[in-house]
C-alpha atoms as a PDB file:
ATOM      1  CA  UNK A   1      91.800   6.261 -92.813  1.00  0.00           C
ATOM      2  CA  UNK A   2      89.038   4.160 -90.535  1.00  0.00           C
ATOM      3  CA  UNK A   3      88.870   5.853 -87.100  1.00  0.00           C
ATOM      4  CA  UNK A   4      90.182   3.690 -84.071  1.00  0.00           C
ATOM      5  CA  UNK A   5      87.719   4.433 -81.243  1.00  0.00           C
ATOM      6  CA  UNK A   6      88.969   2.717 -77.740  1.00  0.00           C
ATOM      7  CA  UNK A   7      85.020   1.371 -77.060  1.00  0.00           C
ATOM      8  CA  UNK A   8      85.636  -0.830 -80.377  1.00  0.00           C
ATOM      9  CA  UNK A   9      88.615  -2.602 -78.200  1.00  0.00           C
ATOM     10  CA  UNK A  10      86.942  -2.352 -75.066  1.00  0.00           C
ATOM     11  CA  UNK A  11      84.247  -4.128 -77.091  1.00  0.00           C
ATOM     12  CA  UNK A  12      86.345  -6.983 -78.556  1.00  0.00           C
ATOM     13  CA  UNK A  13      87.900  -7.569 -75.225  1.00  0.00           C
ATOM     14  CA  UNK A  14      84.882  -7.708 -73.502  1.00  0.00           C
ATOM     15  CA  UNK A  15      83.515 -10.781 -76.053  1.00  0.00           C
ATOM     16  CA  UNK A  16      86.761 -12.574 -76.068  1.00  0.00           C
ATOM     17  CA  UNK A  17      86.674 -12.457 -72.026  1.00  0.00           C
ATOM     18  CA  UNK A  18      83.216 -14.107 -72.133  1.00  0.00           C
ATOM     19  CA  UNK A  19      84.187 -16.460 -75.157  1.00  0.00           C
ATOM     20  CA  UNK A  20      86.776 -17.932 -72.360  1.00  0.00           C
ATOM     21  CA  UNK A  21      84.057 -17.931 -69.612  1.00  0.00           C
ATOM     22  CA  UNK A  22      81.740 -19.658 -71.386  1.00  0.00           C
ATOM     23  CA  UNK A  23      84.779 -22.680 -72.705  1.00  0.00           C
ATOM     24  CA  UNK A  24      85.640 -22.561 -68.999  1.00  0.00           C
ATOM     25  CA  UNK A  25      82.357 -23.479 -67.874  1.00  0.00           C
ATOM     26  CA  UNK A  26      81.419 -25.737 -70.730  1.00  0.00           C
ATOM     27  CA  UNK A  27      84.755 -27.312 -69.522  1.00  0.00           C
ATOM     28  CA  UNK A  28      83.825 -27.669 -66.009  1.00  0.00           C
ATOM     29  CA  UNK A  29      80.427 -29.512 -66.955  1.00  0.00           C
ATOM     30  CA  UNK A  30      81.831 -32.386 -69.014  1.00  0.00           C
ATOM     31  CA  UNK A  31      84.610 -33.315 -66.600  1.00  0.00           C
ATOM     32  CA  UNK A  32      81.767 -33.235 -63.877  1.00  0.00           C
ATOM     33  CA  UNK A  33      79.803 -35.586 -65.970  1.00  0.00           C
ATOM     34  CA  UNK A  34      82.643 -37.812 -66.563  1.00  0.00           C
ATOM     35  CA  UNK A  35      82.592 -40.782 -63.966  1.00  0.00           C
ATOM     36  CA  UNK A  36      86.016 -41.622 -61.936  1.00  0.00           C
ATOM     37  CA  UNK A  37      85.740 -44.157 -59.692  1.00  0.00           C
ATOM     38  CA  UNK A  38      87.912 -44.215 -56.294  1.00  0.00           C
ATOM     39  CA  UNK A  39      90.936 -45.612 -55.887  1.00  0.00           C
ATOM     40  CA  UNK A  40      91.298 -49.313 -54.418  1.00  0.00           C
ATOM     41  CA  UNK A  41      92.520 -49.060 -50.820  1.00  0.00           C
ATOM     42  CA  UNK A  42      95.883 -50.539 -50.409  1.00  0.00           C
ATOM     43  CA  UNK A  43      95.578 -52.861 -47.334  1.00  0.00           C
ATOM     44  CA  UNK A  44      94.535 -56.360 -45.855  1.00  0.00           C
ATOM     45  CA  UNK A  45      91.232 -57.186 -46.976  1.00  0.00           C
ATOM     46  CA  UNK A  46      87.646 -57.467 -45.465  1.00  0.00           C
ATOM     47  CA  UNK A  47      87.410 -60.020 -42.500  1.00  0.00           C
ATOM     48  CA  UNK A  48      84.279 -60.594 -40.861  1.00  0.00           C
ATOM     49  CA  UNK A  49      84.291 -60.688 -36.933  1.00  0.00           C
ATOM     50  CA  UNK A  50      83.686 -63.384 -34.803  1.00  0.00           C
ATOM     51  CA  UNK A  51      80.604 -64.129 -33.741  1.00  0.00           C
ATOM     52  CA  UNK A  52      78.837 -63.750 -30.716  1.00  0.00           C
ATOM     53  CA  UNK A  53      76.201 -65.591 -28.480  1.00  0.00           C
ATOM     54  CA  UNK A  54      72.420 -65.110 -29.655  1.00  0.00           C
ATOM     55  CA  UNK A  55      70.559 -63.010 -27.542  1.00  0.00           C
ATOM     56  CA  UNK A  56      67.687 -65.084 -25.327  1.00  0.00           C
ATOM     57  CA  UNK A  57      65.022 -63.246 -24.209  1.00  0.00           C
ATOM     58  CA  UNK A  58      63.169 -63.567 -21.015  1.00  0.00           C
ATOM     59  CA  UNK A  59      59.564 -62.592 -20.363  1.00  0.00           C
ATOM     60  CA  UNK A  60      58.489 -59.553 -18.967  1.00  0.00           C
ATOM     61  CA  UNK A  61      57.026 -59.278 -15.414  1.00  0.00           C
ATOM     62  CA  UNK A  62      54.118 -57.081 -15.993  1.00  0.00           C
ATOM     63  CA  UNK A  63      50.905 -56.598 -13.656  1.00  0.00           C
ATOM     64  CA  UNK A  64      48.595 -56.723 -16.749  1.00  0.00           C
ATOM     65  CA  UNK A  65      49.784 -60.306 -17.714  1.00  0.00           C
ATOM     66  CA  UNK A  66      48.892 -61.647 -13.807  1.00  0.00           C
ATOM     67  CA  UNK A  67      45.495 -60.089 -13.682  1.00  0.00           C
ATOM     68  CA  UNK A  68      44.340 -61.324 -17.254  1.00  0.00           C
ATOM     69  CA  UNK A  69      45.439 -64.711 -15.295  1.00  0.00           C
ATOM     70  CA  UNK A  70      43.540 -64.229 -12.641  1.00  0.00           C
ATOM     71  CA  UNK A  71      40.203 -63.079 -14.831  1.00  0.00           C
ATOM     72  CA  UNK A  72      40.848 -66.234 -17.157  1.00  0.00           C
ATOM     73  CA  UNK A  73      40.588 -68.116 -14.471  1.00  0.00           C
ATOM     74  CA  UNK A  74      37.286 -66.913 -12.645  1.00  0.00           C
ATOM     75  CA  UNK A  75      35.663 -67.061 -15.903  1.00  0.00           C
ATOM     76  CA  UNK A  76      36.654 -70.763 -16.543  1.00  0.00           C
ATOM     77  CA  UNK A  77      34.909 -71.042 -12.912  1.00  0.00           C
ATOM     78  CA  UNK A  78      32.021 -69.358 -14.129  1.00  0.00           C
ATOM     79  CA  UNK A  79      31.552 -71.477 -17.127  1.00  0.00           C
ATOM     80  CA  UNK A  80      32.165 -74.758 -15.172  1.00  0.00           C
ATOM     81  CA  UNK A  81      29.221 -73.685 -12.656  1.00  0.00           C
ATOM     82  CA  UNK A  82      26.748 -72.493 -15.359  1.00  0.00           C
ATOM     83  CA  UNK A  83      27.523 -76.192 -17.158  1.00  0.00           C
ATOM     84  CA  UNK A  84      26.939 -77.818 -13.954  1.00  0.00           C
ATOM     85  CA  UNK A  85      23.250 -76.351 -13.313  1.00  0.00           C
ATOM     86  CA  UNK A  86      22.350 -76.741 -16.338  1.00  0.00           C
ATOM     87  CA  UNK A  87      23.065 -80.538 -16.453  1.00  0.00           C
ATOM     88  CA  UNK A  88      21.697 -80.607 -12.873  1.00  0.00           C
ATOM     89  CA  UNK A  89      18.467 -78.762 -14.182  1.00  0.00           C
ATOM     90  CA  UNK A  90      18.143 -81.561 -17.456  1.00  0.00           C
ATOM     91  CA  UNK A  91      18.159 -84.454 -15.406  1.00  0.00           C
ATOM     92  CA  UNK A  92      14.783 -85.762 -14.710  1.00  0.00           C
ATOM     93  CA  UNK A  93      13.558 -86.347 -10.719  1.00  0.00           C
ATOM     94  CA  UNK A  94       9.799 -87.931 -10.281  1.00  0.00           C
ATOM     95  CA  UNK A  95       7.989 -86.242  -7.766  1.00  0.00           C
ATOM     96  CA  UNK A  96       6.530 -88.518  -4.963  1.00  0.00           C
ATOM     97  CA  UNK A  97       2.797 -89.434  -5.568  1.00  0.00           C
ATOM     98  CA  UNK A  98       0.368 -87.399  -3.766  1.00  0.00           C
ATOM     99  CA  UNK A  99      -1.469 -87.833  -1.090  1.00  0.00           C
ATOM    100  CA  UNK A 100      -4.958 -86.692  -2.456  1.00  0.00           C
ATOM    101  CA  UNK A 101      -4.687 -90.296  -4.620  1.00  0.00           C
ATOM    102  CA  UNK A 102      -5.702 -92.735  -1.410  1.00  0.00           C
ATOM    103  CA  UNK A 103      -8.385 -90.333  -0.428  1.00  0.00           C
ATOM    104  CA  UNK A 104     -12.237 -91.046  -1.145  1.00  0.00           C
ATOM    105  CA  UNK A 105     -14.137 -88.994  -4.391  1.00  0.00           C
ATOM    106  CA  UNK A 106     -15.238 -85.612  -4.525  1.00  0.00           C
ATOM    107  CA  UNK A 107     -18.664 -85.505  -3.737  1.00  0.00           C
ATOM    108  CA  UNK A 108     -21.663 -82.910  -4.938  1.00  0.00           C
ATOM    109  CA  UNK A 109     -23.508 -81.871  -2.335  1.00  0.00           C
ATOM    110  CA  UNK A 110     -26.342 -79.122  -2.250  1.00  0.00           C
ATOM    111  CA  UNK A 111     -25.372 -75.701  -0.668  1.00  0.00           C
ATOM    112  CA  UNK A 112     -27.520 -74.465   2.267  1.00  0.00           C
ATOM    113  CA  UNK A 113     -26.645 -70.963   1.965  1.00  0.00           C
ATOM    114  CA  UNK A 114     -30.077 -68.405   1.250  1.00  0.00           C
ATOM    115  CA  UNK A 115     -29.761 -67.619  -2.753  1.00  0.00           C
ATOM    116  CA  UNK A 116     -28.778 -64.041  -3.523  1.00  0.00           C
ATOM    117  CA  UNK A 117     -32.076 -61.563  -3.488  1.00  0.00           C
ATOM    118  CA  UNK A 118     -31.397 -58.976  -6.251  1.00  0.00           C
ATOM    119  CA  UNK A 119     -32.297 -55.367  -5.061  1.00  0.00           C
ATOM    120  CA  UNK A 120     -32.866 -52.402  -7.513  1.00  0.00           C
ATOM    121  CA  UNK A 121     -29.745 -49.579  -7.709  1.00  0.00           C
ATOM    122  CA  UNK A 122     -29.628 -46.459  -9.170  1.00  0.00           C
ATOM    123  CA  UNK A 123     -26.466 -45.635 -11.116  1.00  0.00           C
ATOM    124  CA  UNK A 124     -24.895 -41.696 -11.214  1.00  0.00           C
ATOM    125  CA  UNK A 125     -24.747 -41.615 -15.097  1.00  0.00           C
ATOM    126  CA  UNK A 126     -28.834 -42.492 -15.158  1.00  0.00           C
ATOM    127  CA  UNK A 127     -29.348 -39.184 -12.743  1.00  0.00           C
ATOM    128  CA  UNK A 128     -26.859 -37.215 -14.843  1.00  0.00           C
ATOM    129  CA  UNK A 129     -28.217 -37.934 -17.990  1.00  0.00           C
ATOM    130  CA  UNK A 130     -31.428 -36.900 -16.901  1.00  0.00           C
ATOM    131  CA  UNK A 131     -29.815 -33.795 -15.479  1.00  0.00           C
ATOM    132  CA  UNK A 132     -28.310 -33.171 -18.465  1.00  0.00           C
ATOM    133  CA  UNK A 133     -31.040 -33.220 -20.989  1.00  0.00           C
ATOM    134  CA  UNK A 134     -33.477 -30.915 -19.047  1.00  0.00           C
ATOM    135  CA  UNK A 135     -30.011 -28.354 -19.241  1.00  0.00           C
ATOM    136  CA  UNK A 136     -29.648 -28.845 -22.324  1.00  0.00           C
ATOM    137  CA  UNK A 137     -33.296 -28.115 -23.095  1.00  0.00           C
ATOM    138  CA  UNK A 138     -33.130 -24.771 -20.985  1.00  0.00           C
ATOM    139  CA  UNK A 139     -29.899 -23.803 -23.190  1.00  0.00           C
ATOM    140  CA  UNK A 140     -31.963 -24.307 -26.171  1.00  0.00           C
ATOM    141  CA  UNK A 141     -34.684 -22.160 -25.032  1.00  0.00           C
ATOM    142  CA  UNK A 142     -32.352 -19.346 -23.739  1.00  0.00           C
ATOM    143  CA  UNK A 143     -30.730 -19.358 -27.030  1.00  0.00           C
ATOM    144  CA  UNK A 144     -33.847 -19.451 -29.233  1.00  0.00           C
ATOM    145  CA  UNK A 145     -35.225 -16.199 -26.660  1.00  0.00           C
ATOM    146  CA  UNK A 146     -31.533 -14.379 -27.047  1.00  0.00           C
ATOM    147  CA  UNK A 147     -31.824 -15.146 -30.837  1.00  0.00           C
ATOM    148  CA  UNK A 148     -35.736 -13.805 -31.134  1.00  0.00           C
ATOM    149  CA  UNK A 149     -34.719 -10.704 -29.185  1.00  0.00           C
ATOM    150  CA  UNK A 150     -31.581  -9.736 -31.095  1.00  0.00           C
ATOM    151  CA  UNK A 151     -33.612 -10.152 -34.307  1.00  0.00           C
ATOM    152  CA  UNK A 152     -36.460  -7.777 -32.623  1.00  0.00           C
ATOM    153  CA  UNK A 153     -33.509  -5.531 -31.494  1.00  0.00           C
ATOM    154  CA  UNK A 154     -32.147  -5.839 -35.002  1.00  0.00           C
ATOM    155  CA  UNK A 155     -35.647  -4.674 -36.712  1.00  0.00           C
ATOM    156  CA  UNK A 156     -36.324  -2.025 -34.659  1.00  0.00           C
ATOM    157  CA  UNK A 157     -33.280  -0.418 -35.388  1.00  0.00           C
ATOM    158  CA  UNK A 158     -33.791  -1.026 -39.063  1.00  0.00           C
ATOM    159  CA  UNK A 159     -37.122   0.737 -38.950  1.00  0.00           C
ATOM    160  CA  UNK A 160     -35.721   4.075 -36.941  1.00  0.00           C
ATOM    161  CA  UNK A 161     -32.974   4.309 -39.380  1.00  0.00           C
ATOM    162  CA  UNK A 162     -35.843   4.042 -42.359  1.00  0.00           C
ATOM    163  CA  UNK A 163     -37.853   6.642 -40.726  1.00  0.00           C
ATOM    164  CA  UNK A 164     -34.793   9.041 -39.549  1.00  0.00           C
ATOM    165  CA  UNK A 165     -33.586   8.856 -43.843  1.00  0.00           C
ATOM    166  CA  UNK A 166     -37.322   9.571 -44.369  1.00  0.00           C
ATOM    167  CA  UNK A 167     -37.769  12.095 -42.513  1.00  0.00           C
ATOM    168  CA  UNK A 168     -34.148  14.099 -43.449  1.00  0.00           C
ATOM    169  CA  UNK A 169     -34.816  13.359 -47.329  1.00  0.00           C
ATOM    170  CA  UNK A 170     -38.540  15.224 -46.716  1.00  0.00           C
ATOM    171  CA  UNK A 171     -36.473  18.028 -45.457  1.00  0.00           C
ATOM    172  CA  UNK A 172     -33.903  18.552 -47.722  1.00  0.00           C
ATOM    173  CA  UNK A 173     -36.723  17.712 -50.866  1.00  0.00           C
ATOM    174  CA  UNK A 174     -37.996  21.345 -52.677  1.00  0.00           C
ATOM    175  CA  UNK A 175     -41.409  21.874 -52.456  1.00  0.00           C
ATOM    176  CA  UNK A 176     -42.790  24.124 -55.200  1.00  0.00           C
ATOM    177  CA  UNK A 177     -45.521  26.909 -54.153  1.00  0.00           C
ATOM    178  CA  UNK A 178     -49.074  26.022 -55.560  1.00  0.00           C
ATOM    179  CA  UNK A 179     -50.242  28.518 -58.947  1.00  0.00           C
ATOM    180  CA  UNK A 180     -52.986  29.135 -56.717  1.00  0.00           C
ATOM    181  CA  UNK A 181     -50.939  31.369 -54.070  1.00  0.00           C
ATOM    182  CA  UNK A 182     -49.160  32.722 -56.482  1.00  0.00           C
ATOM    183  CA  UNK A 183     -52.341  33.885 -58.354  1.00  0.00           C
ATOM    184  CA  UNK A 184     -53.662  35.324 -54.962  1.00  0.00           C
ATOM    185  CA  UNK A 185     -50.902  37.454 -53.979  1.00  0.00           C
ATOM    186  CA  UNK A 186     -48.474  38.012 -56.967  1.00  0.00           C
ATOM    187  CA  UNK A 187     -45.175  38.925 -56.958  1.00  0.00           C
ATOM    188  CA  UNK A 188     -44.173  42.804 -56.662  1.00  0.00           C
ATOM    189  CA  UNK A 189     -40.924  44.370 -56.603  1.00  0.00           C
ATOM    190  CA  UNK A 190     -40.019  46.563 -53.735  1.00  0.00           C
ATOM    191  CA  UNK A 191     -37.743  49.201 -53.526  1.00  0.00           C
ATOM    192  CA  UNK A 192     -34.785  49.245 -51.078  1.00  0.00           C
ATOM    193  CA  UNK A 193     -35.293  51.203 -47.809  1.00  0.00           C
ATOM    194  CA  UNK A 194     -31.279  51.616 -47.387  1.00  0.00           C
ATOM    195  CA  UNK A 195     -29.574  54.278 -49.818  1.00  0.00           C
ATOM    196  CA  UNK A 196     -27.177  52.816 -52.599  1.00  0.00           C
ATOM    197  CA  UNK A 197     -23.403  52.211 -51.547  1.00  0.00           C
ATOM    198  CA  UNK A 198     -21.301  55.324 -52.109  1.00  0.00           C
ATOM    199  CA  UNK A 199     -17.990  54.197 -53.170  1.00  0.00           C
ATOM    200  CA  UNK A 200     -14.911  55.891 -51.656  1.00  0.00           C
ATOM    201  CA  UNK A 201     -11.238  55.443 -53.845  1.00  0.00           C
ATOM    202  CA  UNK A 202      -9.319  54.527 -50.734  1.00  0.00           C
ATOM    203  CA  UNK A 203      -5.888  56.710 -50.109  1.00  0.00           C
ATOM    204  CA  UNK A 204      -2.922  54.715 -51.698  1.00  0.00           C
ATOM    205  CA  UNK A 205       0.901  55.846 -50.682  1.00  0.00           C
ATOM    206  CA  UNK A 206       1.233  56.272 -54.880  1.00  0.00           C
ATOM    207  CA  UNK A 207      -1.300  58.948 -54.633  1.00  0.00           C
ATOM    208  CA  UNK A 208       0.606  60.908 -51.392  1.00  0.00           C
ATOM    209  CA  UNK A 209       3.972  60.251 -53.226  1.00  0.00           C
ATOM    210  CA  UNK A 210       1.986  61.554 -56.588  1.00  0.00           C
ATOM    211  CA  UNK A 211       0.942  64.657 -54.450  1.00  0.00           C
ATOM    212  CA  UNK A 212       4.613  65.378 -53.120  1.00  0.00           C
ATOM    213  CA  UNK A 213       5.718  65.271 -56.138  1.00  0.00           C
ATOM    214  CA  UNK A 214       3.328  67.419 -57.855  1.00  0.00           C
ATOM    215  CA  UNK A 215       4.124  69.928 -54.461  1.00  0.00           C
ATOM    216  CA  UNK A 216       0.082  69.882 -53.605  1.00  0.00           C
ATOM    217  CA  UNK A 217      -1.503  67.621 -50.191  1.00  0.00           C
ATOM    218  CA  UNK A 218      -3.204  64.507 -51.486  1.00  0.00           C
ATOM    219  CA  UNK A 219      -6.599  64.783 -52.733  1.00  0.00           C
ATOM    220  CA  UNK A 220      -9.539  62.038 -51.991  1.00  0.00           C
ATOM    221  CA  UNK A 221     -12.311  60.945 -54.625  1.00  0.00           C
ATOM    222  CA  UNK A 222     -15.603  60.859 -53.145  1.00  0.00           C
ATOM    223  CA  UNK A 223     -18.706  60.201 -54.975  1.00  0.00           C
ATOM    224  CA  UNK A 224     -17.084  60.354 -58.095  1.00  0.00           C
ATOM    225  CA  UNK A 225     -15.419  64.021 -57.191  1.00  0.00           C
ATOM    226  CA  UNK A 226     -11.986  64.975 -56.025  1.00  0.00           C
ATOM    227  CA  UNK A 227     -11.958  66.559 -53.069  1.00  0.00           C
ATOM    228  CA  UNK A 228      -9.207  68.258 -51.119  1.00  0.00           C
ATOM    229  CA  UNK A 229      -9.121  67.308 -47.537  1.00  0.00           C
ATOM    230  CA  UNK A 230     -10.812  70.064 -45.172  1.00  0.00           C
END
């Protein structure tokens, strides 16, 4: 026989409890889509109210308003003047006829002053000029002397520095003994005056440590013999 578990029915009631959720729901969401409209109110109907006057406005009383009035006006005033002068300035006015008309000609008539005697001047920029060149002359010759002596300068040293590498490369050069003196007084080989180096083995700490060991005092080499110290 099949076994009969309680999860199986815990199961089964657990999807038929959602089945029903899910109608309820689906349920809910069509009768909210459906449209009802409200009832009609029971009652007299609409009456409009009786009317009332229409509003009339009055103007405002307002500072700005009076002193735009007042600035209107001063220009119109302005304007009218400016016109005025103007027109006054375009209308022509003849000038009364001079007096100089009834008078007698002009007449040419030689001039008794002395004529003007031209003197000689002398002007600054002639003594400057002048002044000028002869400086400019002096410059030229103090330049051409400071040039002349810097090249003199500049020989001079070249010729001490010829003769100072002239005379160090005469030192430093070998100069070979003529045949002559060597003919005269030949070379001879001479015999030492100072005896020949004796050597001495010097006294190493191997050779004392060689000694103690051997139960003897360490011995010295000395001229090629092995000596016992005195």
């Amino acid at each position: 026989a099949p076994f009969s578990l309680e999860s199986e029915a815990r199961s089964a009631r657990v999807a038929e409890e959602r089945e029903l959720e899910l109608l309820r729901r689906a349920e809910e969401e069509r009768a909210a889509r459906e449209f009802k409209a409200r009832k009609m109110p029971v009652g007299d109907g609409w009456a409009p109210q009786p009317s009332q006057a229409v509003t009339t406005p009055r103007p405002f009383q307002l500072g700005s308003v009076e002193r735009a009035a007042v600035h209107t006006a001063a220009l119109s005033e302005e304007y009218a003047r400016r016109e005025e002068e103007e027109r006054r300035a375009r209308d022509f006015r003849a000038r009364p006829r001079p007096k100089s008309l009834g008078a007698p000609s002009f007449t040419v008539s030689k001039s008794t002053k002395p004529l003007t005697e031209i003197q000689p001047f002398g002007c600054r920029s002639d003594s400057r000029a002048s002044e000028r060149k002869a400086w400019e002359t002096e410059a030229t010759k103090r330049a051409l002397a400071d040039s002349a002596a810097r090249a003199r300068a500049q020989h001079e040293q070249q010729e001490q520095a010829a003769a100072e590498a002239a005379e160090a490369r005469a030192k430093t050069s070998f100069k070979a003994r003529p045949a002559s003196v060597l003919r005269a007084k030949p070379f001879q080989v001479q015999r030492a005056s100072h005896e020949p180096t004796k050597p001495v083995s010097p006294a190493f700490a191997s050779k004392r440590r060689f000694g103690k060991s051997l139960g003897s005092a360490p011995e010295r080499c000395r001229g090629g013999v092995t000596q016992k110290p005195q």
